[in-house]
PDB file of N, CA and C in Angstrom:
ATOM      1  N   UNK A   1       0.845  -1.175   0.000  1.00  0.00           N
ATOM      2  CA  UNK A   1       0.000   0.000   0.000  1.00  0.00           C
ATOM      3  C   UNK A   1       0.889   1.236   0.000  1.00  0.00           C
ATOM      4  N   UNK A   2       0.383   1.954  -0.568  1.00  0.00           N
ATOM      5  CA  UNK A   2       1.441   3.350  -0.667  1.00  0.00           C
ATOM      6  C   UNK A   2       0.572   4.438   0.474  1.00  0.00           C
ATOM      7  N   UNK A   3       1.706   5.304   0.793  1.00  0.00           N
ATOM      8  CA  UNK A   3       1.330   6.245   2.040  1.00  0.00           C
ATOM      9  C   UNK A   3       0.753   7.617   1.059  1.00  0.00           C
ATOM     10  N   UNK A   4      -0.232   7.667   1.607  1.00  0.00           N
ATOM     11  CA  UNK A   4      -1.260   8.902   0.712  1.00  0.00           C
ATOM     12  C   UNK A   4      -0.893  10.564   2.029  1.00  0.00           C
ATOM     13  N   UNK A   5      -0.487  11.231   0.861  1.00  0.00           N
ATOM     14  CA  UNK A   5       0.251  12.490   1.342  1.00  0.00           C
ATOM     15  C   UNK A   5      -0.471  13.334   1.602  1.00  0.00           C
ATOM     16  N   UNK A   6      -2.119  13.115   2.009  1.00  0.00           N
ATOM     17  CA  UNK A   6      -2.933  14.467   2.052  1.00  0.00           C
ATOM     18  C   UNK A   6      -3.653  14.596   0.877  1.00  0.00           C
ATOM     19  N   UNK A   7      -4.544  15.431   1.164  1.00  0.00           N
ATOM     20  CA  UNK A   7      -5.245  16.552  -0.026  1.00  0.00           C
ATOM     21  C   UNK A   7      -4.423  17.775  -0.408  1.00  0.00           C
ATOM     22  N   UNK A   8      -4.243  18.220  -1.507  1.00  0.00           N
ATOM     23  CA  UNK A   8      -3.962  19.403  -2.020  1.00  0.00           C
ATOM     24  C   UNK A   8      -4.783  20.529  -1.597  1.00  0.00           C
ATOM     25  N   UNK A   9      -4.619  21.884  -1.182  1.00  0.00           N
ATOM     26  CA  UNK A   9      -4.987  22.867  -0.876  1.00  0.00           C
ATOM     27  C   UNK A   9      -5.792  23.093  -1.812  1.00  0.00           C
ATOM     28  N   UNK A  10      -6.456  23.301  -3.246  1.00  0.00           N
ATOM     29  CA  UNK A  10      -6.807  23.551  -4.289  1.00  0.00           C
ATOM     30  C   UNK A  10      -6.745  22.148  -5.127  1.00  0.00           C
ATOM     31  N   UNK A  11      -8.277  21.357  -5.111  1.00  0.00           N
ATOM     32  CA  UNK A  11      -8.203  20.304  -6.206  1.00  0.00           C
ATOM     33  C   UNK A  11      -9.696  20.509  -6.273  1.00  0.00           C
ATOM     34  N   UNK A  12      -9.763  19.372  -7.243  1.00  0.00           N
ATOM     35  CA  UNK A  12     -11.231  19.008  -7.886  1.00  0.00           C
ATOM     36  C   UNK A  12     -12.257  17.636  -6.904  1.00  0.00           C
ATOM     37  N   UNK A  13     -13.210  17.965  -7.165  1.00  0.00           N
ATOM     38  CA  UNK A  13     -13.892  17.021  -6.083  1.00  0.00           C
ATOM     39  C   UNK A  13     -15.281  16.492  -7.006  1.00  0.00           C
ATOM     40  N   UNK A  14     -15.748  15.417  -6.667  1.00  0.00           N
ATOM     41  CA  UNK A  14     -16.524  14.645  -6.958  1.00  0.00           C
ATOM     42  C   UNK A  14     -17.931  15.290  -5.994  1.00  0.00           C
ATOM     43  N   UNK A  15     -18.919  15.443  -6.881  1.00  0.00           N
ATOM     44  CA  UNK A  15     -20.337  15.240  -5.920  1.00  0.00           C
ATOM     45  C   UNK A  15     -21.165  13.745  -5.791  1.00  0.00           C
ATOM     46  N   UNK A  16     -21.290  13.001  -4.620  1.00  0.00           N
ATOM     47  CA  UNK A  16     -21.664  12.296  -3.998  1.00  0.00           C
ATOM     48  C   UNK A  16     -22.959  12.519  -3.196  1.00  0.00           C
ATOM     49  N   UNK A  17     -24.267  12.254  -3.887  1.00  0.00           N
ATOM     50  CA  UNK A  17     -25.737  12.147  -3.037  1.00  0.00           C
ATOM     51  C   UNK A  17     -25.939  11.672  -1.411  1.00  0.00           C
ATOM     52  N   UNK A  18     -26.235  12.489  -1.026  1.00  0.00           N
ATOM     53  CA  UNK A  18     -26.282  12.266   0.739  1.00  0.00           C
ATOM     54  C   UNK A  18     -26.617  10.706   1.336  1.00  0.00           C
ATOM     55  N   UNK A  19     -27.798  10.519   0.102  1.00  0.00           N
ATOM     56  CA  UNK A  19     -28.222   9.245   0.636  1.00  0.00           C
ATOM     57  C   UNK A  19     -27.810   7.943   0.146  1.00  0.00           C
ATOM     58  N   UNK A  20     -26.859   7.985  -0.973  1.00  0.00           N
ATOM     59  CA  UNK A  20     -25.879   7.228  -0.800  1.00  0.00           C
ATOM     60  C   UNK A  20     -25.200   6.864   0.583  1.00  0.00           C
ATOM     61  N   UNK A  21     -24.609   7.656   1.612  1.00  0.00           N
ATOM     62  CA  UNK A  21     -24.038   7.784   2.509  1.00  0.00           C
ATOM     63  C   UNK A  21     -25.259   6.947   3.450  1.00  0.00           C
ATOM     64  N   UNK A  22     -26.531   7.201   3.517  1.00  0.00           N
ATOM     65  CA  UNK A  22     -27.252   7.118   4.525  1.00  0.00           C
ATOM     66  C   UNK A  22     -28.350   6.017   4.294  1.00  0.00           C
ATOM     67  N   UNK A  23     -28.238   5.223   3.046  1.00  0.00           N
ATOM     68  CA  UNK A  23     -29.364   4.598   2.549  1.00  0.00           C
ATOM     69  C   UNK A  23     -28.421   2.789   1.850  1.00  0.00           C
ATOM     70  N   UNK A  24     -27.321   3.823   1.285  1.00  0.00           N
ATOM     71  CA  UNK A  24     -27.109   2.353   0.405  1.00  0.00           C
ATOM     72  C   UNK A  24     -25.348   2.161   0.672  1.00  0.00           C
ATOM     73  N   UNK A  25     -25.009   3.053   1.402  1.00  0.00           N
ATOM     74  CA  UNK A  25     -23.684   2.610   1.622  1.00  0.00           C
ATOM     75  C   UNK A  25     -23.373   1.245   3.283  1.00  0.00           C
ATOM     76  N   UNK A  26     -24.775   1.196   3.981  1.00  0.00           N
ATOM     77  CA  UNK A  26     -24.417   0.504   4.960  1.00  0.00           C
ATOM     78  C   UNK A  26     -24.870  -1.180   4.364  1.00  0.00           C
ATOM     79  N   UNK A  27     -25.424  -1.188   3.236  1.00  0.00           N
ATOM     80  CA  UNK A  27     -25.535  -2.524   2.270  1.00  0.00           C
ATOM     81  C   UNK A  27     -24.812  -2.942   1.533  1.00  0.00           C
ATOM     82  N   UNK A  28     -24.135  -2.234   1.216  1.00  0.00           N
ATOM     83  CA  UNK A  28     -23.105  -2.521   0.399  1.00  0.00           C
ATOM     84  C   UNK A  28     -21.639  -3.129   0.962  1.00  0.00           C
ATOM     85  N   UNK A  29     -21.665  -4.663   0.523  1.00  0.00           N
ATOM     86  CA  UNK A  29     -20.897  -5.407   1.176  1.00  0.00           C
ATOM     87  C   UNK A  29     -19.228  -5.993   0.254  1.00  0.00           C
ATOM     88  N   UNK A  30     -19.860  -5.857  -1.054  1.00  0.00           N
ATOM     89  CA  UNK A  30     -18.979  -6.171  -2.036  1.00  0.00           C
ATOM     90  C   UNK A  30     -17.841  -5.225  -2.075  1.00  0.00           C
ATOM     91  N   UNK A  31     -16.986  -5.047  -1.848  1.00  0.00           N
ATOM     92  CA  UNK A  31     -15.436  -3.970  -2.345  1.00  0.00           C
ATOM     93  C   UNK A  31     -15.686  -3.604  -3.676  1.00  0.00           C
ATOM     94  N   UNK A  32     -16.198  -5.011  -4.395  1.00  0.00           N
ATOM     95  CA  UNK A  32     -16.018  -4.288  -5.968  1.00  0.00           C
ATOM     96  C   UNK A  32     -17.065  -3.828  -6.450  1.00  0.00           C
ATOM     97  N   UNK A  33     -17.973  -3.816  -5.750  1.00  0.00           N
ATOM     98  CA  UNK A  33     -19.376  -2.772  -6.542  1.00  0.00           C
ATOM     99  C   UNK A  33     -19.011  -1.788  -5.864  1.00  0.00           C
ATOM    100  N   UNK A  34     -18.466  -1.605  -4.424  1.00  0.00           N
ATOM    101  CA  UNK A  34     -18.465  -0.396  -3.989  1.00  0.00           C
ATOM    102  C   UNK A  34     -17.331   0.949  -4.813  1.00  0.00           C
ATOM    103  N   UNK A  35     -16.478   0.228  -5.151  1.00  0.00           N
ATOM    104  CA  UNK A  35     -15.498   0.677  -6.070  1.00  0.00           C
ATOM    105  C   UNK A  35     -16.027   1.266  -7.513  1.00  0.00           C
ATOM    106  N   UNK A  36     -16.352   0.335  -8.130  1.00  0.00           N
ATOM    107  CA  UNK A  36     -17.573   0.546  -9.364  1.00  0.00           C
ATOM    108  C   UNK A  36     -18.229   1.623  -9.108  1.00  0.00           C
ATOM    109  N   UNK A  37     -19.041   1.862  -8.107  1.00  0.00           N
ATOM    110  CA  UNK A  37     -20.397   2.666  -8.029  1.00  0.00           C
ATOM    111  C   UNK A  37     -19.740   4.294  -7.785  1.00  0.00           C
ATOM    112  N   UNK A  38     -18.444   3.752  -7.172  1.00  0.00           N
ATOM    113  CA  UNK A  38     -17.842   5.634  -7.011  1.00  0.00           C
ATOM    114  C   UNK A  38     -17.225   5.946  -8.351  1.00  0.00           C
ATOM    115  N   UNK A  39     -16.721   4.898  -8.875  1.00  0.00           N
ATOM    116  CA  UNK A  39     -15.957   5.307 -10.284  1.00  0.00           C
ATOM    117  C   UNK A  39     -16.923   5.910 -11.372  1.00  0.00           C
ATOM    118  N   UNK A  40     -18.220   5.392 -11.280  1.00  0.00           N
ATOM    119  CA  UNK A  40     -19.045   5.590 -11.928  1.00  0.00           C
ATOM    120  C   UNK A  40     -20.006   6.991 -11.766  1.00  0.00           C
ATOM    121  N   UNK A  41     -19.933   7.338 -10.555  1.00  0.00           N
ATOM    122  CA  UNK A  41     -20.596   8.780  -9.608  1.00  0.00           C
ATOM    123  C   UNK A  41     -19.074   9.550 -10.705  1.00  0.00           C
ATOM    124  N   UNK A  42     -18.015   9.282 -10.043  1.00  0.00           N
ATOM    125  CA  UNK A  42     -17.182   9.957 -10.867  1.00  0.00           C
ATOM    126  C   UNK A  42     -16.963  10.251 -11.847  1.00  0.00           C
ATOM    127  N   UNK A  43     -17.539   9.664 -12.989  1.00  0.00           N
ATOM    128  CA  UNK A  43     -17.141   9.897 -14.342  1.00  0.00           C
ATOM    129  C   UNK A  43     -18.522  10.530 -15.087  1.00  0.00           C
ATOM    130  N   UNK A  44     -19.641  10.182 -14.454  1.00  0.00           N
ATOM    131  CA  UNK A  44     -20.883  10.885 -15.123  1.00  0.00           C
ATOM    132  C   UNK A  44     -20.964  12.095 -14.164  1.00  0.00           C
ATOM    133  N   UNK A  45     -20.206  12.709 -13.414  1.00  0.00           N
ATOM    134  CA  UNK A  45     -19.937  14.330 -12.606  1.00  0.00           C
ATOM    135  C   UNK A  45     -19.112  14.838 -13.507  1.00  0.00           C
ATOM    136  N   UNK A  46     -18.118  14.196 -14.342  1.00  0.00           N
ATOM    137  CA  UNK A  46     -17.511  14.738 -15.256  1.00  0.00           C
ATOM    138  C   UNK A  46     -17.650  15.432 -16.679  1.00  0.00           C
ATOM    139  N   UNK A  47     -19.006  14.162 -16.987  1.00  0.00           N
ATOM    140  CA  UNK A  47     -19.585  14.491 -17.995  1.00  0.00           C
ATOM    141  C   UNK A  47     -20.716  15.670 -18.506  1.00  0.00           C
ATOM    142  N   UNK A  48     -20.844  16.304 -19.391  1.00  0.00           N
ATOM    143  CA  UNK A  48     -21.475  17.284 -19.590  1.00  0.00           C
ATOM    144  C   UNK A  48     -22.755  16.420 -20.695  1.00  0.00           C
ATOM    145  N   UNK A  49     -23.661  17.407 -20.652  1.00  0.00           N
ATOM    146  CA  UNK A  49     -24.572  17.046 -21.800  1.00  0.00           C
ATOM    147  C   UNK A  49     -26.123  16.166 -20.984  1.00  0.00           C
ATOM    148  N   UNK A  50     -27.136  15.764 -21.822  1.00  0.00           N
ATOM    149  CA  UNK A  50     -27.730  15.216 -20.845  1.00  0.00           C
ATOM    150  C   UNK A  50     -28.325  14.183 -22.488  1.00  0.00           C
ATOM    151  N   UNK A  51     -28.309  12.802 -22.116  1.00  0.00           N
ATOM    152  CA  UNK A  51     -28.031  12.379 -20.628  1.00  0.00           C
ATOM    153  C   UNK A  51     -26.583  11.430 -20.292  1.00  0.00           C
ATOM    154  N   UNK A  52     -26.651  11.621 -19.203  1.00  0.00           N
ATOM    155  CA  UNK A  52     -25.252  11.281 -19.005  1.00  0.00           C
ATOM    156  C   UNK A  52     -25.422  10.332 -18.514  1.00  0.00           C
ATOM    157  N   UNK A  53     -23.757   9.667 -19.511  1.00  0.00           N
ATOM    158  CA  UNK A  53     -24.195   7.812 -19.017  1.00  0.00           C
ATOM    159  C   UNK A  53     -22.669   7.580 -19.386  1.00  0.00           C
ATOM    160  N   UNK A  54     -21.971   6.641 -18.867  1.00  0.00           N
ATOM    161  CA  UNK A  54     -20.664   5.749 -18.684  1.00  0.00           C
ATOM    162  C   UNK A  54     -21.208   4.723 -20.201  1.00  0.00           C
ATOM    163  N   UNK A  55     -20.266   4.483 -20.748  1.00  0.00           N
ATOM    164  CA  UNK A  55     -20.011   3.006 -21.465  1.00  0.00           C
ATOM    165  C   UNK A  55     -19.644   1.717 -20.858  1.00  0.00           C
ATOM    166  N   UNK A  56     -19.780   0.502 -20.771  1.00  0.00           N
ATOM    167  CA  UNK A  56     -18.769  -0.956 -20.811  1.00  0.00           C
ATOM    168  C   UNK A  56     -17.565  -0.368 -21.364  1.00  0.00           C
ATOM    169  N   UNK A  57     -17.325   0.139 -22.032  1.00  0.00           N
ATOM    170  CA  UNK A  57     -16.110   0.517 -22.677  1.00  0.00           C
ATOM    171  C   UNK A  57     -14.958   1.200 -22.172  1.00  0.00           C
ATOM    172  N   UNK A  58     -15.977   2.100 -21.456  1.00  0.00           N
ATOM    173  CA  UNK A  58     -15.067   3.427 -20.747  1.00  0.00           C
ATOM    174  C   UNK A  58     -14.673   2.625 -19.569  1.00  0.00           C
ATOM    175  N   UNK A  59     -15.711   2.063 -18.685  1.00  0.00           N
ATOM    176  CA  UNK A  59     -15.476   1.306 -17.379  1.00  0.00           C
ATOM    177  C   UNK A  59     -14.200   0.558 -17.873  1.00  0.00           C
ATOM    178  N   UNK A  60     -13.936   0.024 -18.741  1.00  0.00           N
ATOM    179  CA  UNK A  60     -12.858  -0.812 -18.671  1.00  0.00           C
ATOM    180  C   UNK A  60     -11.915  -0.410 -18.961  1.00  0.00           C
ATOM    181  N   UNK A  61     -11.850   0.694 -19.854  1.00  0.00           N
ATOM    182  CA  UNK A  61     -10.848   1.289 -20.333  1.00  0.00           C
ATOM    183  C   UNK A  61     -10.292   2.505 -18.984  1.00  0.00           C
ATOM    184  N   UNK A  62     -11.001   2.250 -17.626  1.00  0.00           N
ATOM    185  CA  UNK A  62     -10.306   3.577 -16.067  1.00  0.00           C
ATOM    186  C   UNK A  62      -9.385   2.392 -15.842  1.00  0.00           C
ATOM    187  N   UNK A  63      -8.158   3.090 -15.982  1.00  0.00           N
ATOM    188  CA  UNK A  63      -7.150   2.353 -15.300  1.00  0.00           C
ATOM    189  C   UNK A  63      -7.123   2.543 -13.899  1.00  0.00           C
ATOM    190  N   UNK A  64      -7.589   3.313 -12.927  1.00  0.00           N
ATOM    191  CA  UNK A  64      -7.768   3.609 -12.173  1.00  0.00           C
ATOM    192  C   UNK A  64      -8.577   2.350 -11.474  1.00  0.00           C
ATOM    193  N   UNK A  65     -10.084   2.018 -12.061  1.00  0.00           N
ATOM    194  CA  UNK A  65     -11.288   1.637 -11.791  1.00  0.00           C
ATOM    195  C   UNK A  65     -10.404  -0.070 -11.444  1.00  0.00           C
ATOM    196  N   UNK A  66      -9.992  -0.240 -13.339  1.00  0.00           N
ATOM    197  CA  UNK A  66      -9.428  -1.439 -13.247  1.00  0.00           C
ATOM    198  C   UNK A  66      -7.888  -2.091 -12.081  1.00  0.00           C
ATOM    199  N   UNK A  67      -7.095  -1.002 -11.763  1.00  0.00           N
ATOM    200  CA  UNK A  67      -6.339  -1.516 -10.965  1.00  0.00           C
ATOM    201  C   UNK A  67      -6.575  -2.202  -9.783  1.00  0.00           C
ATOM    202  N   UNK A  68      -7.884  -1.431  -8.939  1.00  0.00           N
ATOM    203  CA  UNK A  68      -8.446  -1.261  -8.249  1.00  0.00           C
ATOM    204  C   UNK A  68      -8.770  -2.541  -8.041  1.00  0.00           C
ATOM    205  N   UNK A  69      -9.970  -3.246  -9.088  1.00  0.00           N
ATOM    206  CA  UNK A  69     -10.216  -4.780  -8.672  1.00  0.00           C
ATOM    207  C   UNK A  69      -9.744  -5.643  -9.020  1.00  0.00           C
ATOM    208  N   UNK A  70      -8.292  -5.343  -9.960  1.00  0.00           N
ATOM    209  CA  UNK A  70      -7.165  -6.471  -9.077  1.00  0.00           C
ATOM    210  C   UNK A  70      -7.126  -6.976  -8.010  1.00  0.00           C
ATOM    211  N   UNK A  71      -7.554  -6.100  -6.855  1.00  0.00           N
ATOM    212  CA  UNK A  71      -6.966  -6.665  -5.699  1.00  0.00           C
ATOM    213  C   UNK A  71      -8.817  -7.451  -5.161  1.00  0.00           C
ATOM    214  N   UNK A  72      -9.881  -8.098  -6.387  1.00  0.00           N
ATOM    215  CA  UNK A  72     -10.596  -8.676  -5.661  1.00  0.00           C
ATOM    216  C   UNK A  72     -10.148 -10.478  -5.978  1.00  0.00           C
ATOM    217  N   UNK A  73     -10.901 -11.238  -5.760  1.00  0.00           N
ATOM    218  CA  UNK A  73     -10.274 -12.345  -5.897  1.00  0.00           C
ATOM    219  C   UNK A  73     -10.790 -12.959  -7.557  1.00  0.00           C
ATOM    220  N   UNK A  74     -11.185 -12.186  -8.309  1.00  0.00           N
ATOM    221  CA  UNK A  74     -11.289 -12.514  -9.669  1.00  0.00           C
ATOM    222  C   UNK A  74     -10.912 -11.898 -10.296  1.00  0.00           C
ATOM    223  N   UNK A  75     -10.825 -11.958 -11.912  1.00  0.00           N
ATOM    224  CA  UNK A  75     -10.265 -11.181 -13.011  1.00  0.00           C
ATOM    225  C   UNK A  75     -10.525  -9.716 -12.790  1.00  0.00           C
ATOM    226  N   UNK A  76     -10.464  -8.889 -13.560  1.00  0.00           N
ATOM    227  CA  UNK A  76     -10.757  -7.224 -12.965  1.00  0.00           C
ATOM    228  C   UNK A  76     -11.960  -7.653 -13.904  1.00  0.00           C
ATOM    229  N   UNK A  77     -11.809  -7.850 -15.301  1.00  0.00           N
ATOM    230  CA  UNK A  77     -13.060  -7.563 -15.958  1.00  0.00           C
ATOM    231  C   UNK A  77     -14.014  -8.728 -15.566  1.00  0.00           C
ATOM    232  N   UNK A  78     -14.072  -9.593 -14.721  1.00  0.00           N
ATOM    233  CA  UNK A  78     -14.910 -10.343 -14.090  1.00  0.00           C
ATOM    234  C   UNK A  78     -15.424 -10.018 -13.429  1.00  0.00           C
ATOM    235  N   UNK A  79     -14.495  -8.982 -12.348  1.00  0.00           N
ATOM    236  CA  UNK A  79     -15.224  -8.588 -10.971  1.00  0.00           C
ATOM    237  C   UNK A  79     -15.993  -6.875 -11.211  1.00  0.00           C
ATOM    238  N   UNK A  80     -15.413  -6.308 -12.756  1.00  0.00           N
ATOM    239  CA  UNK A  80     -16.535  -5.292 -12.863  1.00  0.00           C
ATOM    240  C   UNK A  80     -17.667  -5.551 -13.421  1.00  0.00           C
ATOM    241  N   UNK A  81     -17.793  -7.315 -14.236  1.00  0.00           N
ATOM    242  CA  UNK A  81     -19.131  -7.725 -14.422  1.00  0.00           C
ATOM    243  C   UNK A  81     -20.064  -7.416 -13.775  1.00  0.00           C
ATOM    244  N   UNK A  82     -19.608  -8.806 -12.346  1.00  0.00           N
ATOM    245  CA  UNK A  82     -20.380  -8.694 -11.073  1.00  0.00           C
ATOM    246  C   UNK A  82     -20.433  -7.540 -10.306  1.00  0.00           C
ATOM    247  N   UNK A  83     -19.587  -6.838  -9.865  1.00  0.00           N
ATOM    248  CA  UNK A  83     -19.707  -5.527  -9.592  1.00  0.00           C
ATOM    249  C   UNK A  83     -20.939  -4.604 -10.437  1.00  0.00           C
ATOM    250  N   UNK A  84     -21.050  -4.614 -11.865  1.00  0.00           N
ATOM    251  CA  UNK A  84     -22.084  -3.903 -12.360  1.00  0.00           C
ATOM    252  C   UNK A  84     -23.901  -4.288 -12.362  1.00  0.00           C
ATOM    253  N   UNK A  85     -23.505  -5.688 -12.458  1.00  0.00           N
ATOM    254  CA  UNK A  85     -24.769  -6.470 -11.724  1.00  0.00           C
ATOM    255  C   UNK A  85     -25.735  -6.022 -10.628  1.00  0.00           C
ATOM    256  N   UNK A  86     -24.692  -6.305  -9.682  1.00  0.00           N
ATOM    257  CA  UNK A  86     -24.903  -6.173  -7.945  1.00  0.00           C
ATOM    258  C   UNK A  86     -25.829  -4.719  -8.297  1.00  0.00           C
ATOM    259  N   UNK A  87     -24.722  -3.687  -8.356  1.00  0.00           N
ATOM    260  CA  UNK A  87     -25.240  -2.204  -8.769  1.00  0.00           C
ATOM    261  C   UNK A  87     -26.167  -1.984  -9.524  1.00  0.00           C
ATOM    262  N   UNK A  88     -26.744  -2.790 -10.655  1.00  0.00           N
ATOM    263  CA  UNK A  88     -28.258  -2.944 -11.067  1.00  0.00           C
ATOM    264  C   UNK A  88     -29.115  -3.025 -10.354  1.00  0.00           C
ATOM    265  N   UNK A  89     -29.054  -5.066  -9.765  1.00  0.00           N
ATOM    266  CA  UNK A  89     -29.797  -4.920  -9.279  1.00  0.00           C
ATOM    267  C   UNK A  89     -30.224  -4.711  -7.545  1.00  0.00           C
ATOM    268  N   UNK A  90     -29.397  -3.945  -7.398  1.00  0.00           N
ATOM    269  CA  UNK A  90     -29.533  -3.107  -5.853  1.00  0.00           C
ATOM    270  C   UNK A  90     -30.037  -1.655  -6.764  1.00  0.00           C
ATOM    271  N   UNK A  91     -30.279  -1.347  -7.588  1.00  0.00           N
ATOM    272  CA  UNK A  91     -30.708   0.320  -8.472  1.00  0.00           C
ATOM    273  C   UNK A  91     -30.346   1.352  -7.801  1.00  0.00           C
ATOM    274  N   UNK A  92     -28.933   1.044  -8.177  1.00  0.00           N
ATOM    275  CA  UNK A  92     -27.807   2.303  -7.912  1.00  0.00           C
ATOM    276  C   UNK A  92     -27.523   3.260  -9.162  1.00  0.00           C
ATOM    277  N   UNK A  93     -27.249   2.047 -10.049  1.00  0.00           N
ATOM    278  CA  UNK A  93     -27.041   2.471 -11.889  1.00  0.00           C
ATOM    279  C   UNK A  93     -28.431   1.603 -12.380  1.00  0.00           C
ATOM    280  N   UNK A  94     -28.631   2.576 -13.623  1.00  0.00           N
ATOM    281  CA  UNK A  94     -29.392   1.534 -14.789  1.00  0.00           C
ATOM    282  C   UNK A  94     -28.759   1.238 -15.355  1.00  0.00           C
ATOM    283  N   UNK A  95     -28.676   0.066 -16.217  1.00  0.00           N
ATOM    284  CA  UNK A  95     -28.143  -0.856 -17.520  1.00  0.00           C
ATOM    285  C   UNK A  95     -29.118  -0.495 -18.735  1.00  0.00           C
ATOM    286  N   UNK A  96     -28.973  -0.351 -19.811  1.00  0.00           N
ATOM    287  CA  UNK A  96     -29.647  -0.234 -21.220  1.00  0.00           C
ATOM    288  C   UNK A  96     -28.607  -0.186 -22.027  1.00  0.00           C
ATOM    289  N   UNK A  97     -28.885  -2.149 -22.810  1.00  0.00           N
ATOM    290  CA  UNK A  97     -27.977  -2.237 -23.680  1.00  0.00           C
ATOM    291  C   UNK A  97     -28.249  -1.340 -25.181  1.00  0.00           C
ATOM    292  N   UNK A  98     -27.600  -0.938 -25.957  1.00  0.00           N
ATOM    293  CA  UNK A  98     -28.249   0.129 -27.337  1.00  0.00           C
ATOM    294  C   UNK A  98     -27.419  -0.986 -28.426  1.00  0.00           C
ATOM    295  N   UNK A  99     -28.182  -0.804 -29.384  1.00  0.00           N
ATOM    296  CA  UNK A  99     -27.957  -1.324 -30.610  1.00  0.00           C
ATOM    297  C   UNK A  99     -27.654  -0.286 -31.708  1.00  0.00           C
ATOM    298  N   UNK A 100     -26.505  -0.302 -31.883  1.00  0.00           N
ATOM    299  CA  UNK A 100     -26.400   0.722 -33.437  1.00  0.00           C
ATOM    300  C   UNK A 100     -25.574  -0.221 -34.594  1.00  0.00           C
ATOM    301  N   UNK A 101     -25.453   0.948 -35.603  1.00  0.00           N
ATOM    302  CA  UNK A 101     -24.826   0.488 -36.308  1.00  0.00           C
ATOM    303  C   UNK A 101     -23.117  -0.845 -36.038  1.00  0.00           C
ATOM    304  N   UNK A 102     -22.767  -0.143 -35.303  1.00  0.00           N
ATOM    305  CA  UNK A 102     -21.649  -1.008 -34.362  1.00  0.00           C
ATOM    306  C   UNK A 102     -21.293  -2.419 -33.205  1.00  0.00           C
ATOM    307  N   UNK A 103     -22.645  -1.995 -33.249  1.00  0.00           N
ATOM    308  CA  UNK A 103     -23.494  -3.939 -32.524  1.00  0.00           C
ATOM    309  C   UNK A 103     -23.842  -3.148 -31.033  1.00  0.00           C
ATOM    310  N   UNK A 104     -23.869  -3.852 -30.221  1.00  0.00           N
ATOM    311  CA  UNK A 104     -24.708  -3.783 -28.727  1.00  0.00           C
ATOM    312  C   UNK A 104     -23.378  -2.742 -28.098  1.00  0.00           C
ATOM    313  N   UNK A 105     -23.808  -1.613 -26.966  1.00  0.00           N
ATOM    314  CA  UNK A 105     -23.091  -0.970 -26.515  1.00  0.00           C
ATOM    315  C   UNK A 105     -23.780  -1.165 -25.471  1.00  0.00           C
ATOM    316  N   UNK A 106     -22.829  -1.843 -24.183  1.00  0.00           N
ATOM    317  CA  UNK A 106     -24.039  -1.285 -22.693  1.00  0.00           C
ATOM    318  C   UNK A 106     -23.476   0.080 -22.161  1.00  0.00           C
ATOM    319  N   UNK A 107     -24.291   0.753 -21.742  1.00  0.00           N
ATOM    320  CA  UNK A 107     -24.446   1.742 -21.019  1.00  0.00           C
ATOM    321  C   UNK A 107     -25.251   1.753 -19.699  1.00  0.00           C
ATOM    322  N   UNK A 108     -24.412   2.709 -18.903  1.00  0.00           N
ATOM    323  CA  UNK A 108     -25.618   2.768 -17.531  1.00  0.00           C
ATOM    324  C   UNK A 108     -25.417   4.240 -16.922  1.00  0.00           C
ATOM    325  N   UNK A 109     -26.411   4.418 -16.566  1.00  0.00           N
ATOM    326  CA  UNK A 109     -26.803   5.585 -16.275  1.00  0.00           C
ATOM    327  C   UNK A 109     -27.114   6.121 -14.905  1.00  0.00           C
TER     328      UNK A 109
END
């Protein structure tokens, strides 16, 4: 584990819903949905436009997200399967797979 040096005086911050904190964070038992579900708060706070939604694509492509569940006891892209699951169906995220020209894209929202 590496020794984390503080917060910076001046950085960027994530918004996080209260009741996350007060509703669905004392259920949440899995490491890797819990991991998932912030990476995911994180990256649609980033996003502009409406509506805002993460890819399968993008999720796999956070090196961040993915280092992360290395350390669960399955593959990373195994454990952000199940990880995205769990987070369905506990309705944290929605899932809606889209069909385009390019074949099936999941997205969640």
């Amino acid at each position: 584990m590496n020794d984390f040096d503080g917060f910076p005086a001046r950085m960027q911050f994530t918004s996080i819903p209260n009741l996350f904190f007060s509703h669905l964070l004392p259920d949440i038992s899995d490491i890797g949905e819990l991991k998932t579900i912030l990476h995911i708060f994180e990256m649609l706070y980033r996003k502009r436009g409406y509506p805002r939604y993460v890819t399968c694509r993008e999720l796999l492509g956070n090196k961040s997200l993915m280092a992360s569940l290395r350390q669960t006891n399955s593959p990373p892209e195994e454990a952000l399967r199940q990880a995205l699951e769990k987070a369905t169906r506990r309705g944290v995220i929605l899932h809606l797979p889209l069909t385009g020209e390019k074949g099936t894209e999941d997205i969640y929202l």
